[in-house]
N, C-alpha and C. Protein backbone atom coordinates (compact mmCIF):
# COMPACT_ATOMS: atom_id res chain seq x y z
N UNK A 1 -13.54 -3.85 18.91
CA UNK A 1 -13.26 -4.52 17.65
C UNK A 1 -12.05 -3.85 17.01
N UNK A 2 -11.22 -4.27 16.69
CA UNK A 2 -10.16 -4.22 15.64
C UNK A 2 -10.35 -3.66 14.35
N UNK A 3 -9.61 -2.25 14.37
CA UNK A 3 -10.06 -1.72 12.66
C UNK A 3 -8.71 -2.58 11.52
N UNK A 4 -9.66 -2.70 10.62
CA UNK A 4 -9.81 -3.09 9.44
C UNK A 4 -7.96 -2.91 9.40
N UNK A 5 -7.53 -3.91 8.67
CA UNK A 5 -6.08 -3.85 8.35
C UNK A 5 -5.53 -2.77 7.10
N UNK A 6 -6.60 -2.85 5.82
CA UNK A 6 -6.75 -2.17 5.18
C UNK A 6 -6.39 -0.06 5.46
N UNK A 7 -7.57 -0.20 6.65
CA UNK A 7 -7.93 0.96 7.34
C UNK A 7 -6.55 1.59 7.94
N UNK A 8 -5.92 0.61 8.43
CA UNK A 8 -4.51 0.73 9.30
C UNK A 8 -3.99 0.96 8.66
N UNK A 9 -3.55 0.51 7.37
CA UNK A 9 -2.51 1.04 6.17
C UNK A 9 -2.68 2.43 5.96
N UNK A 10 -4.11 2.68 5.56
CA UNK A 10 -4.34 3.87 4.65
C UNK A 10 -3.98 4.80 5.51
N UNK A 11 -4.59 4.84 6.90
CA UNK A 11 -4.50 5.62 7.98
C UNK A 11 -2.95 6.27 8.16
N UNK A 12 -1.99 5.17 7.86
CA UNK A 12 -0.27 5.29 7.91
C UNK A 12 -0.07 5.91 6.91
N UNK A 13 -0.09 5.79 6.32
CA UNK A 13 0.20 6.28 4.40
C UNK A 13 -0.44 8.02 4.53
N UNK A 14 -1.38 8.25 5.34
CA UNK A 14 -2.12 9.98 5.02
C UNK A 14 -1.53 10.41 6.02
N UNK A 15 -0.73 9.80 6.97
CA UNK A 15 0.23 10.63 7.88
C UNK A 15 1.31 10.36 7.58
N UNK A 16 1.56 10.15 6.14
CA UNK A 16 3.65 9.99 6.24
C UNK A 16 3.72 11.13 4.92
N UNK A 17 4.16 12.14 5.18
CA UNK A 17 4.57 13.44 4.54
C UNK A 17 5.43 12.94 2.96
N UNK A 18 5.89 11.92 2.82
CA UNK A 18 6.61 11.44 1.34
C UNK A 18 5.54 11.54 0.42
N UNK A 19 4.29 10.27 1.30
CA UNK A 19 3.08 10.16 0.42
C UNK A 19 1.99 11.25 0.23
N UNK A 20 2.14 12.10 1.08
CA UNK A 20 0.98 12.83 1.05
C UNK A 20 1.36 14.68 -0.17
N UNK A 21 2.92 14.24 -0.25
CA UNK A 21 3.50 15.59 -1.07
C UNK A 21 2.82 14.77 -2.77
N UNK A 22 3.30 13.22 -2.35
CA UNK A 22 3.01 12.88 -3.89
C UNK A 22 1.40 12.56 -4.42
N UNK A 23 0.67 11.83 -3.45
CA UNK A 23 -0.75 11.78 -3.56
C UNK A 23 -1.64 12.86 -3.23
N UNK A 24 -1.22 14.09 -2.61
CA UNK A 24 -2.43 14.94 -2.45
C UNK A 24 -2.87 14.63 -1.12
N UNK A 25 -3.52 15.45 -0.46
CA UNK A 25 -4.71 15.57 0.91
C UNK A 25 -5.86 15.43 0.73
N UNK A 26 -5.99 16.37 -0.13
CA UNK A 26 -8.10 16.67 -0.66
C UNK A 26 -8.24 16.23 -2.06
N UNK A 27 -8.07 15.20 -2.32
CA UNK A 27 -8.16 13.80 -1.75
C UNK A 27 -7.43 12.90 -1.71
N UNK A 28 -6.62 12.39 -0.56
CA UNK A 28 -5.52 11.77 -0.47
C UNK A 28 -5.77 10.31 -1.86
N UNK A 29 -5.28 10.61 -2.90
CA UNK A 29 -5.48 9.00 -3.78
C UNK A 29 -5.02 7.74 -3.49
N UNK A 30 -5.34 7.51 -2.19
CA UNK A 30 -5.23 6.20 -1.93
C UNK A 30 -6.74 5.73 -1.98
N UNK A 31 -6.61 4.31 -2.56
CA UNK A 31 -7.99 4.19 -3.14
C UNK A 31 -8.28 2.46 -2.22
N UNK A 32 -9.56 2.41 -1.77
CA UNK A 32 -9.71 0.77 -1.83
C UNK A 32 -10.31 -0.11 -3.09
N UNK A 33 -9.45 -1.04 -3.36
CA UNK A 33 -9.69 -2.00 -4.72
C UNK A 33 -9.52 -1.06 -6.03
N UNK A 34 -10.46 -0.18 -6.16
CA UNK A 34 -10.68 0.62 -7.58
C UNK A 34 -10.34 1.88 -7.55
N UNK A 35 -9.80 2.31 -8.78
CA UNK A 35 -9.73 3.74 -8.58
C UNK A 35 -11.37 4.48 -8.47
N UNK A 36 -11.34 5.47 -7.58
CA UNK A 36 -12.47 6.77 -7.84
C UNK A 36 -12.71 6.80 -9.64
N UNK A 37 -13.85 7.14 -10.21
CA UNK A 37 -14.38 7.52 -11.78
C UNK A 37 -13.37 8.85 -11.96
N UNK A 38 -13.26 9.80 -10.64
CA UNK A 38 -12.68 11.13 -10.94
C UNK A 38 -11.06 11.28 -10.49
N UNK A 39 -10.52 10.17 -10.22
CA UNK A 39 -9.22 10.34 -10.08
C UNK A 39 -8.54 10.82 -10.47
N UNK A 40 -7.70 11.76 -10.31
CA UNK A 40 -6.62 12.13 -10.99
C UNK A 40 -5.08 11.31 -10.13
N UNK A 41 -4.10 11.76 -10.95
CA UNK A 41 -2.87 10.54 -11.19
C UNK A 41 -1.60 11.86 -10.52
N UNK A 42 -0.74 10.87 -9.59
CA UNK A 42 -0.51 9.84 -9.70
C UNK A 42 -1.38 9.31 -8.44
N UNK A 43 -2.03 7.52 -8.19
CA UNK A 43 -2.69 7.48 -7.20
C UNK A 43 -2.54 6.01 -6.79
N UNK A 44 -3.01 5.61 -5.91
CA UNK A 44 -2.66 4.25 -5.56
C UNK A 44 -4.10 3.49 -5.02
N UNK A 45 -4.00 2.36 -5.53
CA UNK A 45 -5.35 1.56 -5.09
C UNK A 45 -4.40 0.18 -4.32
N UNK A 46 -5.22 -0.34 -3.16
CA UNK A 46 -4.53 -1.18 -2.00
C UNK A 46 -5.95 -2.50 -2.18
N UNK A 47 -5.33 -3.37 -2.01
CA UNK A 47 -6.26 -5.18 -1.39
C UNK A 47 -5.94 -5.62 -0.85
N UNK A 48 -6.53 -6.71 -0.10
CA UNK A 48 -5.73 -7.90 0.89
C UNK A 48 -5.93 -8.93 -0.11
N UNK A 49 -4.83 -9.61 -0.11
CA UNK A 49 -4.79 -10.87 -0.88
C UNK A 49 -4.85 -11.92 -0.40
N UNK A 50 -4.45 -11.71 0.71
CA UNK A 50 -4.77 -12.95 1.72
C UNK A 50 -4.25 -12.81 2.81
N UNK A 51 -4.87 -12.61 3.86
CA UNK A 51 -4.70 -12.64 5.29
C UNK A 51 -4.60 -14.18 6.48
N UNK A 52 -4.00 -15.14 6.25
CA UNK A 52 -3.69 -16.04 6.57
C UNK A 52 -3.60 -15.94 8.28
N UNK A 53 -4.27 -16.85 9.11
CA UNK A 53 -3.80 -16.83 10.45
C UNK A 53 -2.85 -17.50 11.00
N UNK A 54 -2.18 -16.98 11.94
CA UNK A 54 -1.20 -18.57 12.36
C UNK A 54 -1.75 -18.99 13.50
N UNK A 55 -1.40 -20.02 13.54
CA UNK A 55 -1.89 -21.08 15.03
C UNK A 55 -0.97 -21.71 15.78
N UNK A 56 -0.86 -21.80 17.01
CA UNK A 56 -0.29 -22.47 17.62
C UNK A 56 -0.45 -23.24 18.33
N UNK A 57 0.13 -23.96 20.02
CA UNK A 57 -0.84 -25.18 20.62
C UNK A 57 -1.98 -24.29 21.62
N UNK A 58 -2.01 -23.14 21.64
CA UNK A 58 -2.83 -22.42 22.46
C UNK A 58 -3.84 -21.87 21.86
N UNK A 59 -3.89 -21.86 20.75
CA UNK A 59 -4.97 -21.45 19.61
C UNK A 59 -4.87 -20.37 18.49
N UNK A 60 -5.05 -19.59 18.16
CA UNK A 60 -4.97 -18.65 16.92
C UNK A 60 -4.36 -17.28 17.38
N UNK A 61 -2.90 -17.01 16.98
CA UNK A 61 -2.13 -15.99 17.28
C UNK A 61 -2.74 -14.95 16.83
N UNK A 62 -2.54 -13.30 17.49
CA UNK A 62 -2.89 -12.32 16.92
C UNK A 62 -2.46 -11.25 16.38
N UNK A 63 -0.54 -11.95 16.16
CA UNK A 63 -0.12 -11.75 15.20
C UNK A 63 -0.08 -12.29 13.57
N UNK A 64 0.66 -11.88 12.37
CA UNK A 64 0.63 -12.85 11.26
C UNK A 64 0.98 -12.05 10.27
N UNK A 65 1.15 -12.27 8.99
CA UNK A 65 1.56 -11.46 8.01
C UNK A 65 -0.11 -11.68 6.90
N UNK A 66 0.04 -10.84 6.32
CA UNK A 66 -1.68 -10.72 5.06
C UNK A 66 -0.44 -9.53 3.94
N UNK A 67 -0.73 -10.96 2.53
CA UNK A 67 -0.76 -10.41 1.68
C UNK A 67 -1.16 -9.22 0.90
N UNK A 68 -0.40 -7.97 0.76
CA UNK A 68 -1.19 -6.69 0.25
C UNK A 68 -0.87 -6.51 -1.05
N UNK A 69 -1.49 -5.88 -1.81
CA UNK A 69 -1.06 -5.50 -3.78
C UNK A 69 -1.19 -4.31 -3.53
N UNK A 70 -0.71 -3.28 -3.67
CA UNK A 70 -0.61 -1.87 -4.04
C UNK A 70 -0.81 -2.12 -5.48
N UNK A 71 -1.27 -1.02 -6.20
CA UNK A 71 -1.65 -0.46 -7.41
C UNK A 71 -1.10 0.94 -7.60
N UNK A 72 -0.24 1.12 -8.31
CA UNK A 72 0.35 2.64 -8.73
C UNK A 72 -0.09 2.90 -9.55
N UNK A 73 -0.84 4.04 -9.98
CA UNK A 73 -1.44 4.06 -11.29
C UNK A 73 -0.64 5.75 -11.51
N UNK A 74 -0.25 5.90 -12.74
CA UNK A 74 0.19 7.21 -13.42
C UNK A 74 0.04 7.33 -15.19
N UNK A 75 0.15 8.79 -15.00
CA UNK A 75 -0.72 8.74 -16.94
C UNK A 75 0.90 7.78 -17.50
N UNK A 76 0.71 8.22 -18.43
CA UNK A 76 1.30 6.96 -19.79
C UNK A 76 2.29 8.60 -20.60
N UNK A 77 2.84 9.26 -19.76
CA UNK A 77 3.54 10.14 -20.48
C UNK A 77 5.10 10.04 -19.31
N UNK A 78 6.40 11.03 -19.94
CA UNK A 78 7.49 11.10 -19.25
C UNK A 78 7.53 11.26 -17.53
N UNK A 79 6.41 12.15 -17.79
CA UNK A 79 6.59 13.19 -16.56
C UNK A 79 5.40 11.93 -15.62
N UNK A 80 4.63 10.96 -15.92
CA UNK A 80 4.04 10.02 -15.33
C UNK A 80 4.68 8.76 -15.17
N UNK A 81 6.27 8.58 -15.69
CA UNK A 81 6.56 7.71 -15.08
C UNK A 81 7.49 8.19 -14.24
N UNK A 82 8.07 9.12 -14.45
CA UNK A 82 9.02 9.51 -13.47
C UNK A 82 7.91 9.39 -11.99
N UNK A 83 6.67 10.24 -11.93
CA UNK A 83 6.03 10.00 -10.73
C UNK A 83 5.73 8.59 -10.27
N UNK A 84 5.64 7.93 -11.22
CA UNK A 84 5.41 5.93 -10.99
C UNK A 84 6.60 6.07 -9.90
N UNK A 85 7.32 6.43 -10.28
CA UNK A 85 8.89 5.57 -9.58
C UNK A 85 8.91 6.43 -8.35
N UNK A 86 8.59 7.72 -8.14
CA UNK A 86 8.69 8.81 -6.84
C UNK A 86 7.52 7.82 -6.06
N UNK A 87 6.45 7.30 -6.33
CA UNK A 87 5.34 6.76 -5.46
C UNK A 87 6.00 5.59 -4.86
N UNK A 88 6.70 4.87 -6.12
CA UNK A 88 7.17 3.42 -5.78
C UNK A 88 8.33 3.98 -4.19
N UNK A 89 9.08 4.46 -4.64
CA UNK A 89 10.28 4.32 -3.66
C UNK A 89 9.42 5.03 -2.16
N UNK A 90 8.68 5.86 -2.37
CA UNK A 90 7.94 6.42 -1.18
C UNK A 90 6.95 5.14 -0.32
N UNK A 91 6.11 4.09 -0.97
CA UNK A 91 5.96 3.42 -0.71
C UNK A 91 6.60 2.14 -0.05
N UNK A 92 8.07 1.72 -0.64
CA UNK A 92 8.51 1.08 -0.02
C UNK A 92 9.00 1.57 1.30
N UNK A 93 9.95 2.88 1.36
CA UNK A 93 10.02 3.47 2.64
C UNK A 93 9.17 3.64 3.62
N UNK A 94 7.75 3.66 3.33
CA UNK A 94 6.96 3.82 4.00
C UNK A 94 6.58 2.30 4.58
N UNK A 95 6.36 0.96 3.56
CA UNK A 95 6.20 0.27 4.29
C UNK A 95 7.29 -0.54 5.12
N UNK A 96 8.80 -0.21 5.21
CA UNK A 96 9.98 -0.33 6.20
C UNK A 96 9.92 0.53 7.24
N UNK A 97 8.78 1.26 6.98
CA UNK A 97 8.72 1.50 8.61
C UNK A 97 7.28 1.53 9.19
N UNK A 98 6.21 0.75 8.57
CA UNK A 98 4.90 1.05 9.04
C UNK A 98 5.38 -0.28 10.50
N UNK A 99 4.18 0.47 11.50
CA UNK A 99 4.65 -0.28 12.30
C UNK A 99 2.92 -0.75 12.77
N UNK A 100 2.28 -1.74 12.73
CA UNK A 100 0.80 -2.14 13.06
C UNK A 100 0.99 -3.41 14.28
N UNK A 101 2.39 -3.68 14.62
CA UNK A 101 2.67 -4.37 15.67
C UNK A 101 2.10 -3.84 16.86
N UNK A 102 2.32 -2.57 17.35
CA UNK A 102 2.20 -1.90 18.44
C UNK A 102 3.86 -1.77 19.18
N UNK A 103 4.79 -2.34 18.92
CA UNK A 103 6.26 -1.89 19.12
C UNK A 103 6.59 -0.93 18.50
N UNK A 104 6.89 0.23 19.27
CA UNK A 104 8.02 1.48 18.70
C UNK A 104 9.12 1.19 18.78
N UNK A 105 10.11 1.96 18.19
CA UNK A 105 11.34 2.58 17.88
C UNK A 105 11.89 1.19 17.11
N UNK A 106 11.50 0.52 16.54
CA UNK A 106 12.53 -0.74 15.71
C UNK A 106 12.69 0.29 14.39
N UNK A 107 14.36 -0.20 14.04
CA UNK A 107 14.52 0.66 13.14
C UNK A 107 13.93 0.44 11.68
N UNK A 108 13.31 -0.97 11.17
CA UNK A 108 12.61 -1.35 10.03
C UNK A 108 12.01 -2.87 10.84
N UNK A 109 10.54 -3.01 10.14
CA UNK A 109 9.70 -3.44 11.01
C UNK A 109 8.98 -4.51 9.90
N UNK A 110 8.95 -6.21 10.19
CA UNK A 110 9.10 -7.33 9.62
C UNK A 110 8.19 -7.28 8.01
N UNK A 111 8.10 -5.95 7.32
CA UNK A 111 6.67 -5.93 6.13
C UNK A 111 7.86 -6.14 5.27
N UNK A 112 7.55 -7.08 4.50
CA UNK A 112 7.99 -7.05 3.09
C UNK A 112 7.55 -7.11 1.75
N UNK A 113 8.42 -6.33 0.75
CA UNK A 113 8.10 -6.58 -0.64
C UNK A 113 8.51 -7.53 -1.31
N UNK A 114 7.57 -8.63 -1.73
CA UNK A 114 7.60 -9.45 -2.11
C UNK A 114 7.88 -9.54 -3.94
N UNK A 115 7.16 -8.76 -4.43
CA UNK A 115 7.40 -8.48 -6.18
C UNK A 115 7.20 -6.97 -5.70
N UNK A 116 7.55 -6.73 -7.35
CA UNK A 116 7.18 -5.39 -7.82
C UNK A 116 7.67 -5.81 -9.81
N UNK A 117 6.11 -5.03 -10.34
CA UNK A 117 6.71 -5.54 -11.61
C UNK A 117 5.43 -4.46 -12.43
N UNK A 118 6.11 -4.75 -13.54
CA UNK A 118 5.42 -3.46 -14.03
C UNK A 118 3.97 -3.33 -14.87
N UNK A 119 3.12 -2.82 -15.46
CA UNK A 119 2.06 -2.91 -15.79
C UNK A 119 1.67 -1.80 -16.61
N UNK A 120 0.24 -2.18 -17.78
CA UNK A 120 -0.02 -0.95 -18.21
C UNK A 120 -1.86 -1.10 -18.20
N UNK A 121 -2.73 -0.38 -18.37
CA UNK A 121 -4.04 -0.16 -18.17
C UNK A 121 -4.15 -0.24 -19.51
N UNK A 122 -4.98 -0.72 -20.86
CA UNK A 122 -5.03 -0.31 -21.67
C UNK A 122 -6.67 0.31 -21.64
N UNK A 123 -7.41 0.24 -20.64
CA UNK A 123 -8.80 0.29 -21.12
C UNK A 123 -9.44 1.89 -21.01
N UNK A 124 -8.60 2.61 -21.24
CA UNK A 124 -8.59 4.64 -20.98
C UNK A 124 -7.58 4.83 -22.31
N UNK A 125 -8.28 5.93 -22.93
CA UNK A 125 -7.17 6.74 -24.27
C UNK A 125 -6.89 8.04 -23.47
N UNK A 126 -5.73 7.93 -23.49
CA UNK A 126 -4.60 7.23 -23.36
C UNK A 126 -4.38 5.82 -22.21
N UNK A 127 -3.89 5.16 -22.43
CA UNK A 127 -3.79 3.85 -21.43
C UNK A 127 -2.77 4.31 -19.89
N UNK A 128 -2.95 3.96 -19.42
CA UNK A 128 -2.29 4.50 -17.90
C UNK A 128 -1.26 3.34 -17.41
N UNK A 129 -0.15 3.38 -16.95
CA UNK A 129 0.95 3.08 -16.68
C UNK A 129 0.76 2.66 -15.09
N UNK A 130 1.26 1.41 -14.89
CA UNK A 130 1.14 0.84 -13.38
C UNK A 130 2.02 0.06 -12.56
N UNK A 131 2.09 0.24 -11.21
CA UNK A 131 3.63 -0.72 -11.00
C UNK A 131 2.83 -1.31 -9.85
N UNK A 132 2.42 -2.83 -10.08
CA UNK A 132 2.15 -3.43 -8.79
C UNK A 132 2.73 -4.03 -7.79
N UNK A 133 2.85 -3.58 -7.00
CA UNK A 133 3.61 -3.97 -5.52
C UNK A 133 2.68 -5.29 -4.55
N UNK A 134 3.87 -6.29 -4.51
CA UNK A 134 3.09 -7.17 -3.73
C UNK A 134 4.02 -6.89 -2.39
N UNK A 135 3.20 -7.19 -1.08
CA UNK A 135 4.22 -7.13 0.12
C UNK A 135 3.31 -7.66 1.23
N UNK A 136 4.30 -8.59 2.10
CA UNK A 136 3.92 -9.21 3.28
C UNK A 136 3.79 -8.42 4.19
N UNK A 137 2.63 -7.83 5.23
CA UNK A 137 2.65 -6.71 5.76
C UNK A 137 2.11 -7.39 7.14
N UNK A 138 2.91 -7.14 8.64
CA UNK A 138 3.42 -8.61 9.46
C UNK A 138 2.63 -6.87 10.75
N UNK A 139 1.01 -7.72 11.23
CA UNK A 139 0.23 -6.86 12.10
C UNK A 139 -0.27 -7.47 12.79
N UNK A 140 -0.64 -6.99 14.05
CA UNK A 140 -1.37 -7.56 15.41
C UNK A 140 -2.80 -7.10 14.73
N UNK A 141 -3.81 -8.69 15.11
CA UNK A 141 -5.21 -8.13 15.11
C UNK A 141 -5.83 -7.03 16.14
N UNK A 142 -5.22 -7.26 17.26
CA UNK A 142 -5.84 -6.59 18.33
C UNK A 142 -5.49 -5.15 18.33
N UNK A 143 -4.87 -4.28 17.63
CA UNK A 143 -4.44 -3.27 17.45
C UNK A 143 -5.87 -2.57 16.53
């Protein structure tokens, strides 16, 4: 069986040294859907938004692209947005080169960011600061 696409991301993201200087190891803050109650910042929560199949005259390819939202979450002070923007640009680099095709060495590999736009949490005193990333992220099921 095929792990989880989700799984494949996160898995990429705790081995790429950009993300792991800015999110931490113990415990890497990459989150699914929600943040952890005990999170600390700066941290990122990931979804599928839609994983769409394609088809052809032979039946259901096992390639395709699935909608992802990243969630950047950082406190609501100077020094938390400057980290907003260190996560953001680490993230995009990271997903220009995640590769869930199973082809090596391409020098940037078909995922794209689709938006990015900005956000704030108001429901925490202080309210927390967020930049959601939408991106087409283009993976073999069978991987």
């Amino acid at each position: 069986m095929a792990t989880p696409l989700k799984d494949r991301i996160r898995s990429a993201a705790i081995a790429t040294p950009a993300l792991t200087a800015l999110l931490g190891t113990n415990p890497f803050r990459w989150y699914d859907i929600q943040l952890a109650q005990t999170a600390t910042f700066p941290a990122v929560t990931q979804m599928v938004v839609s994983g769409n199949k394609t088809y052809n005259i032979a039946g259901r390819m096992t390639n395709g692209f699935s909608r992802v939202q990243f969630t950047l979450w950082s406190d609501y002070t100077p020094a938390g947005s400057a980290q907003l923007a260190a996560v953001e640009n680490a993230l995009i680099t990271f997903l220009d080169s995640l590769n869930l095709v199973g082809i090596s060495g391409l020098s940037q590999y078909s995922n794209l960011v689709v938006s990015s736009r900005d956000a704030f949490y108001a429901g925490t005193e202080p309210g927390k600061l967020q930049k959601i990333i939408d991106a087409m992220v283009f993976s073999n099921d069978n991987l």
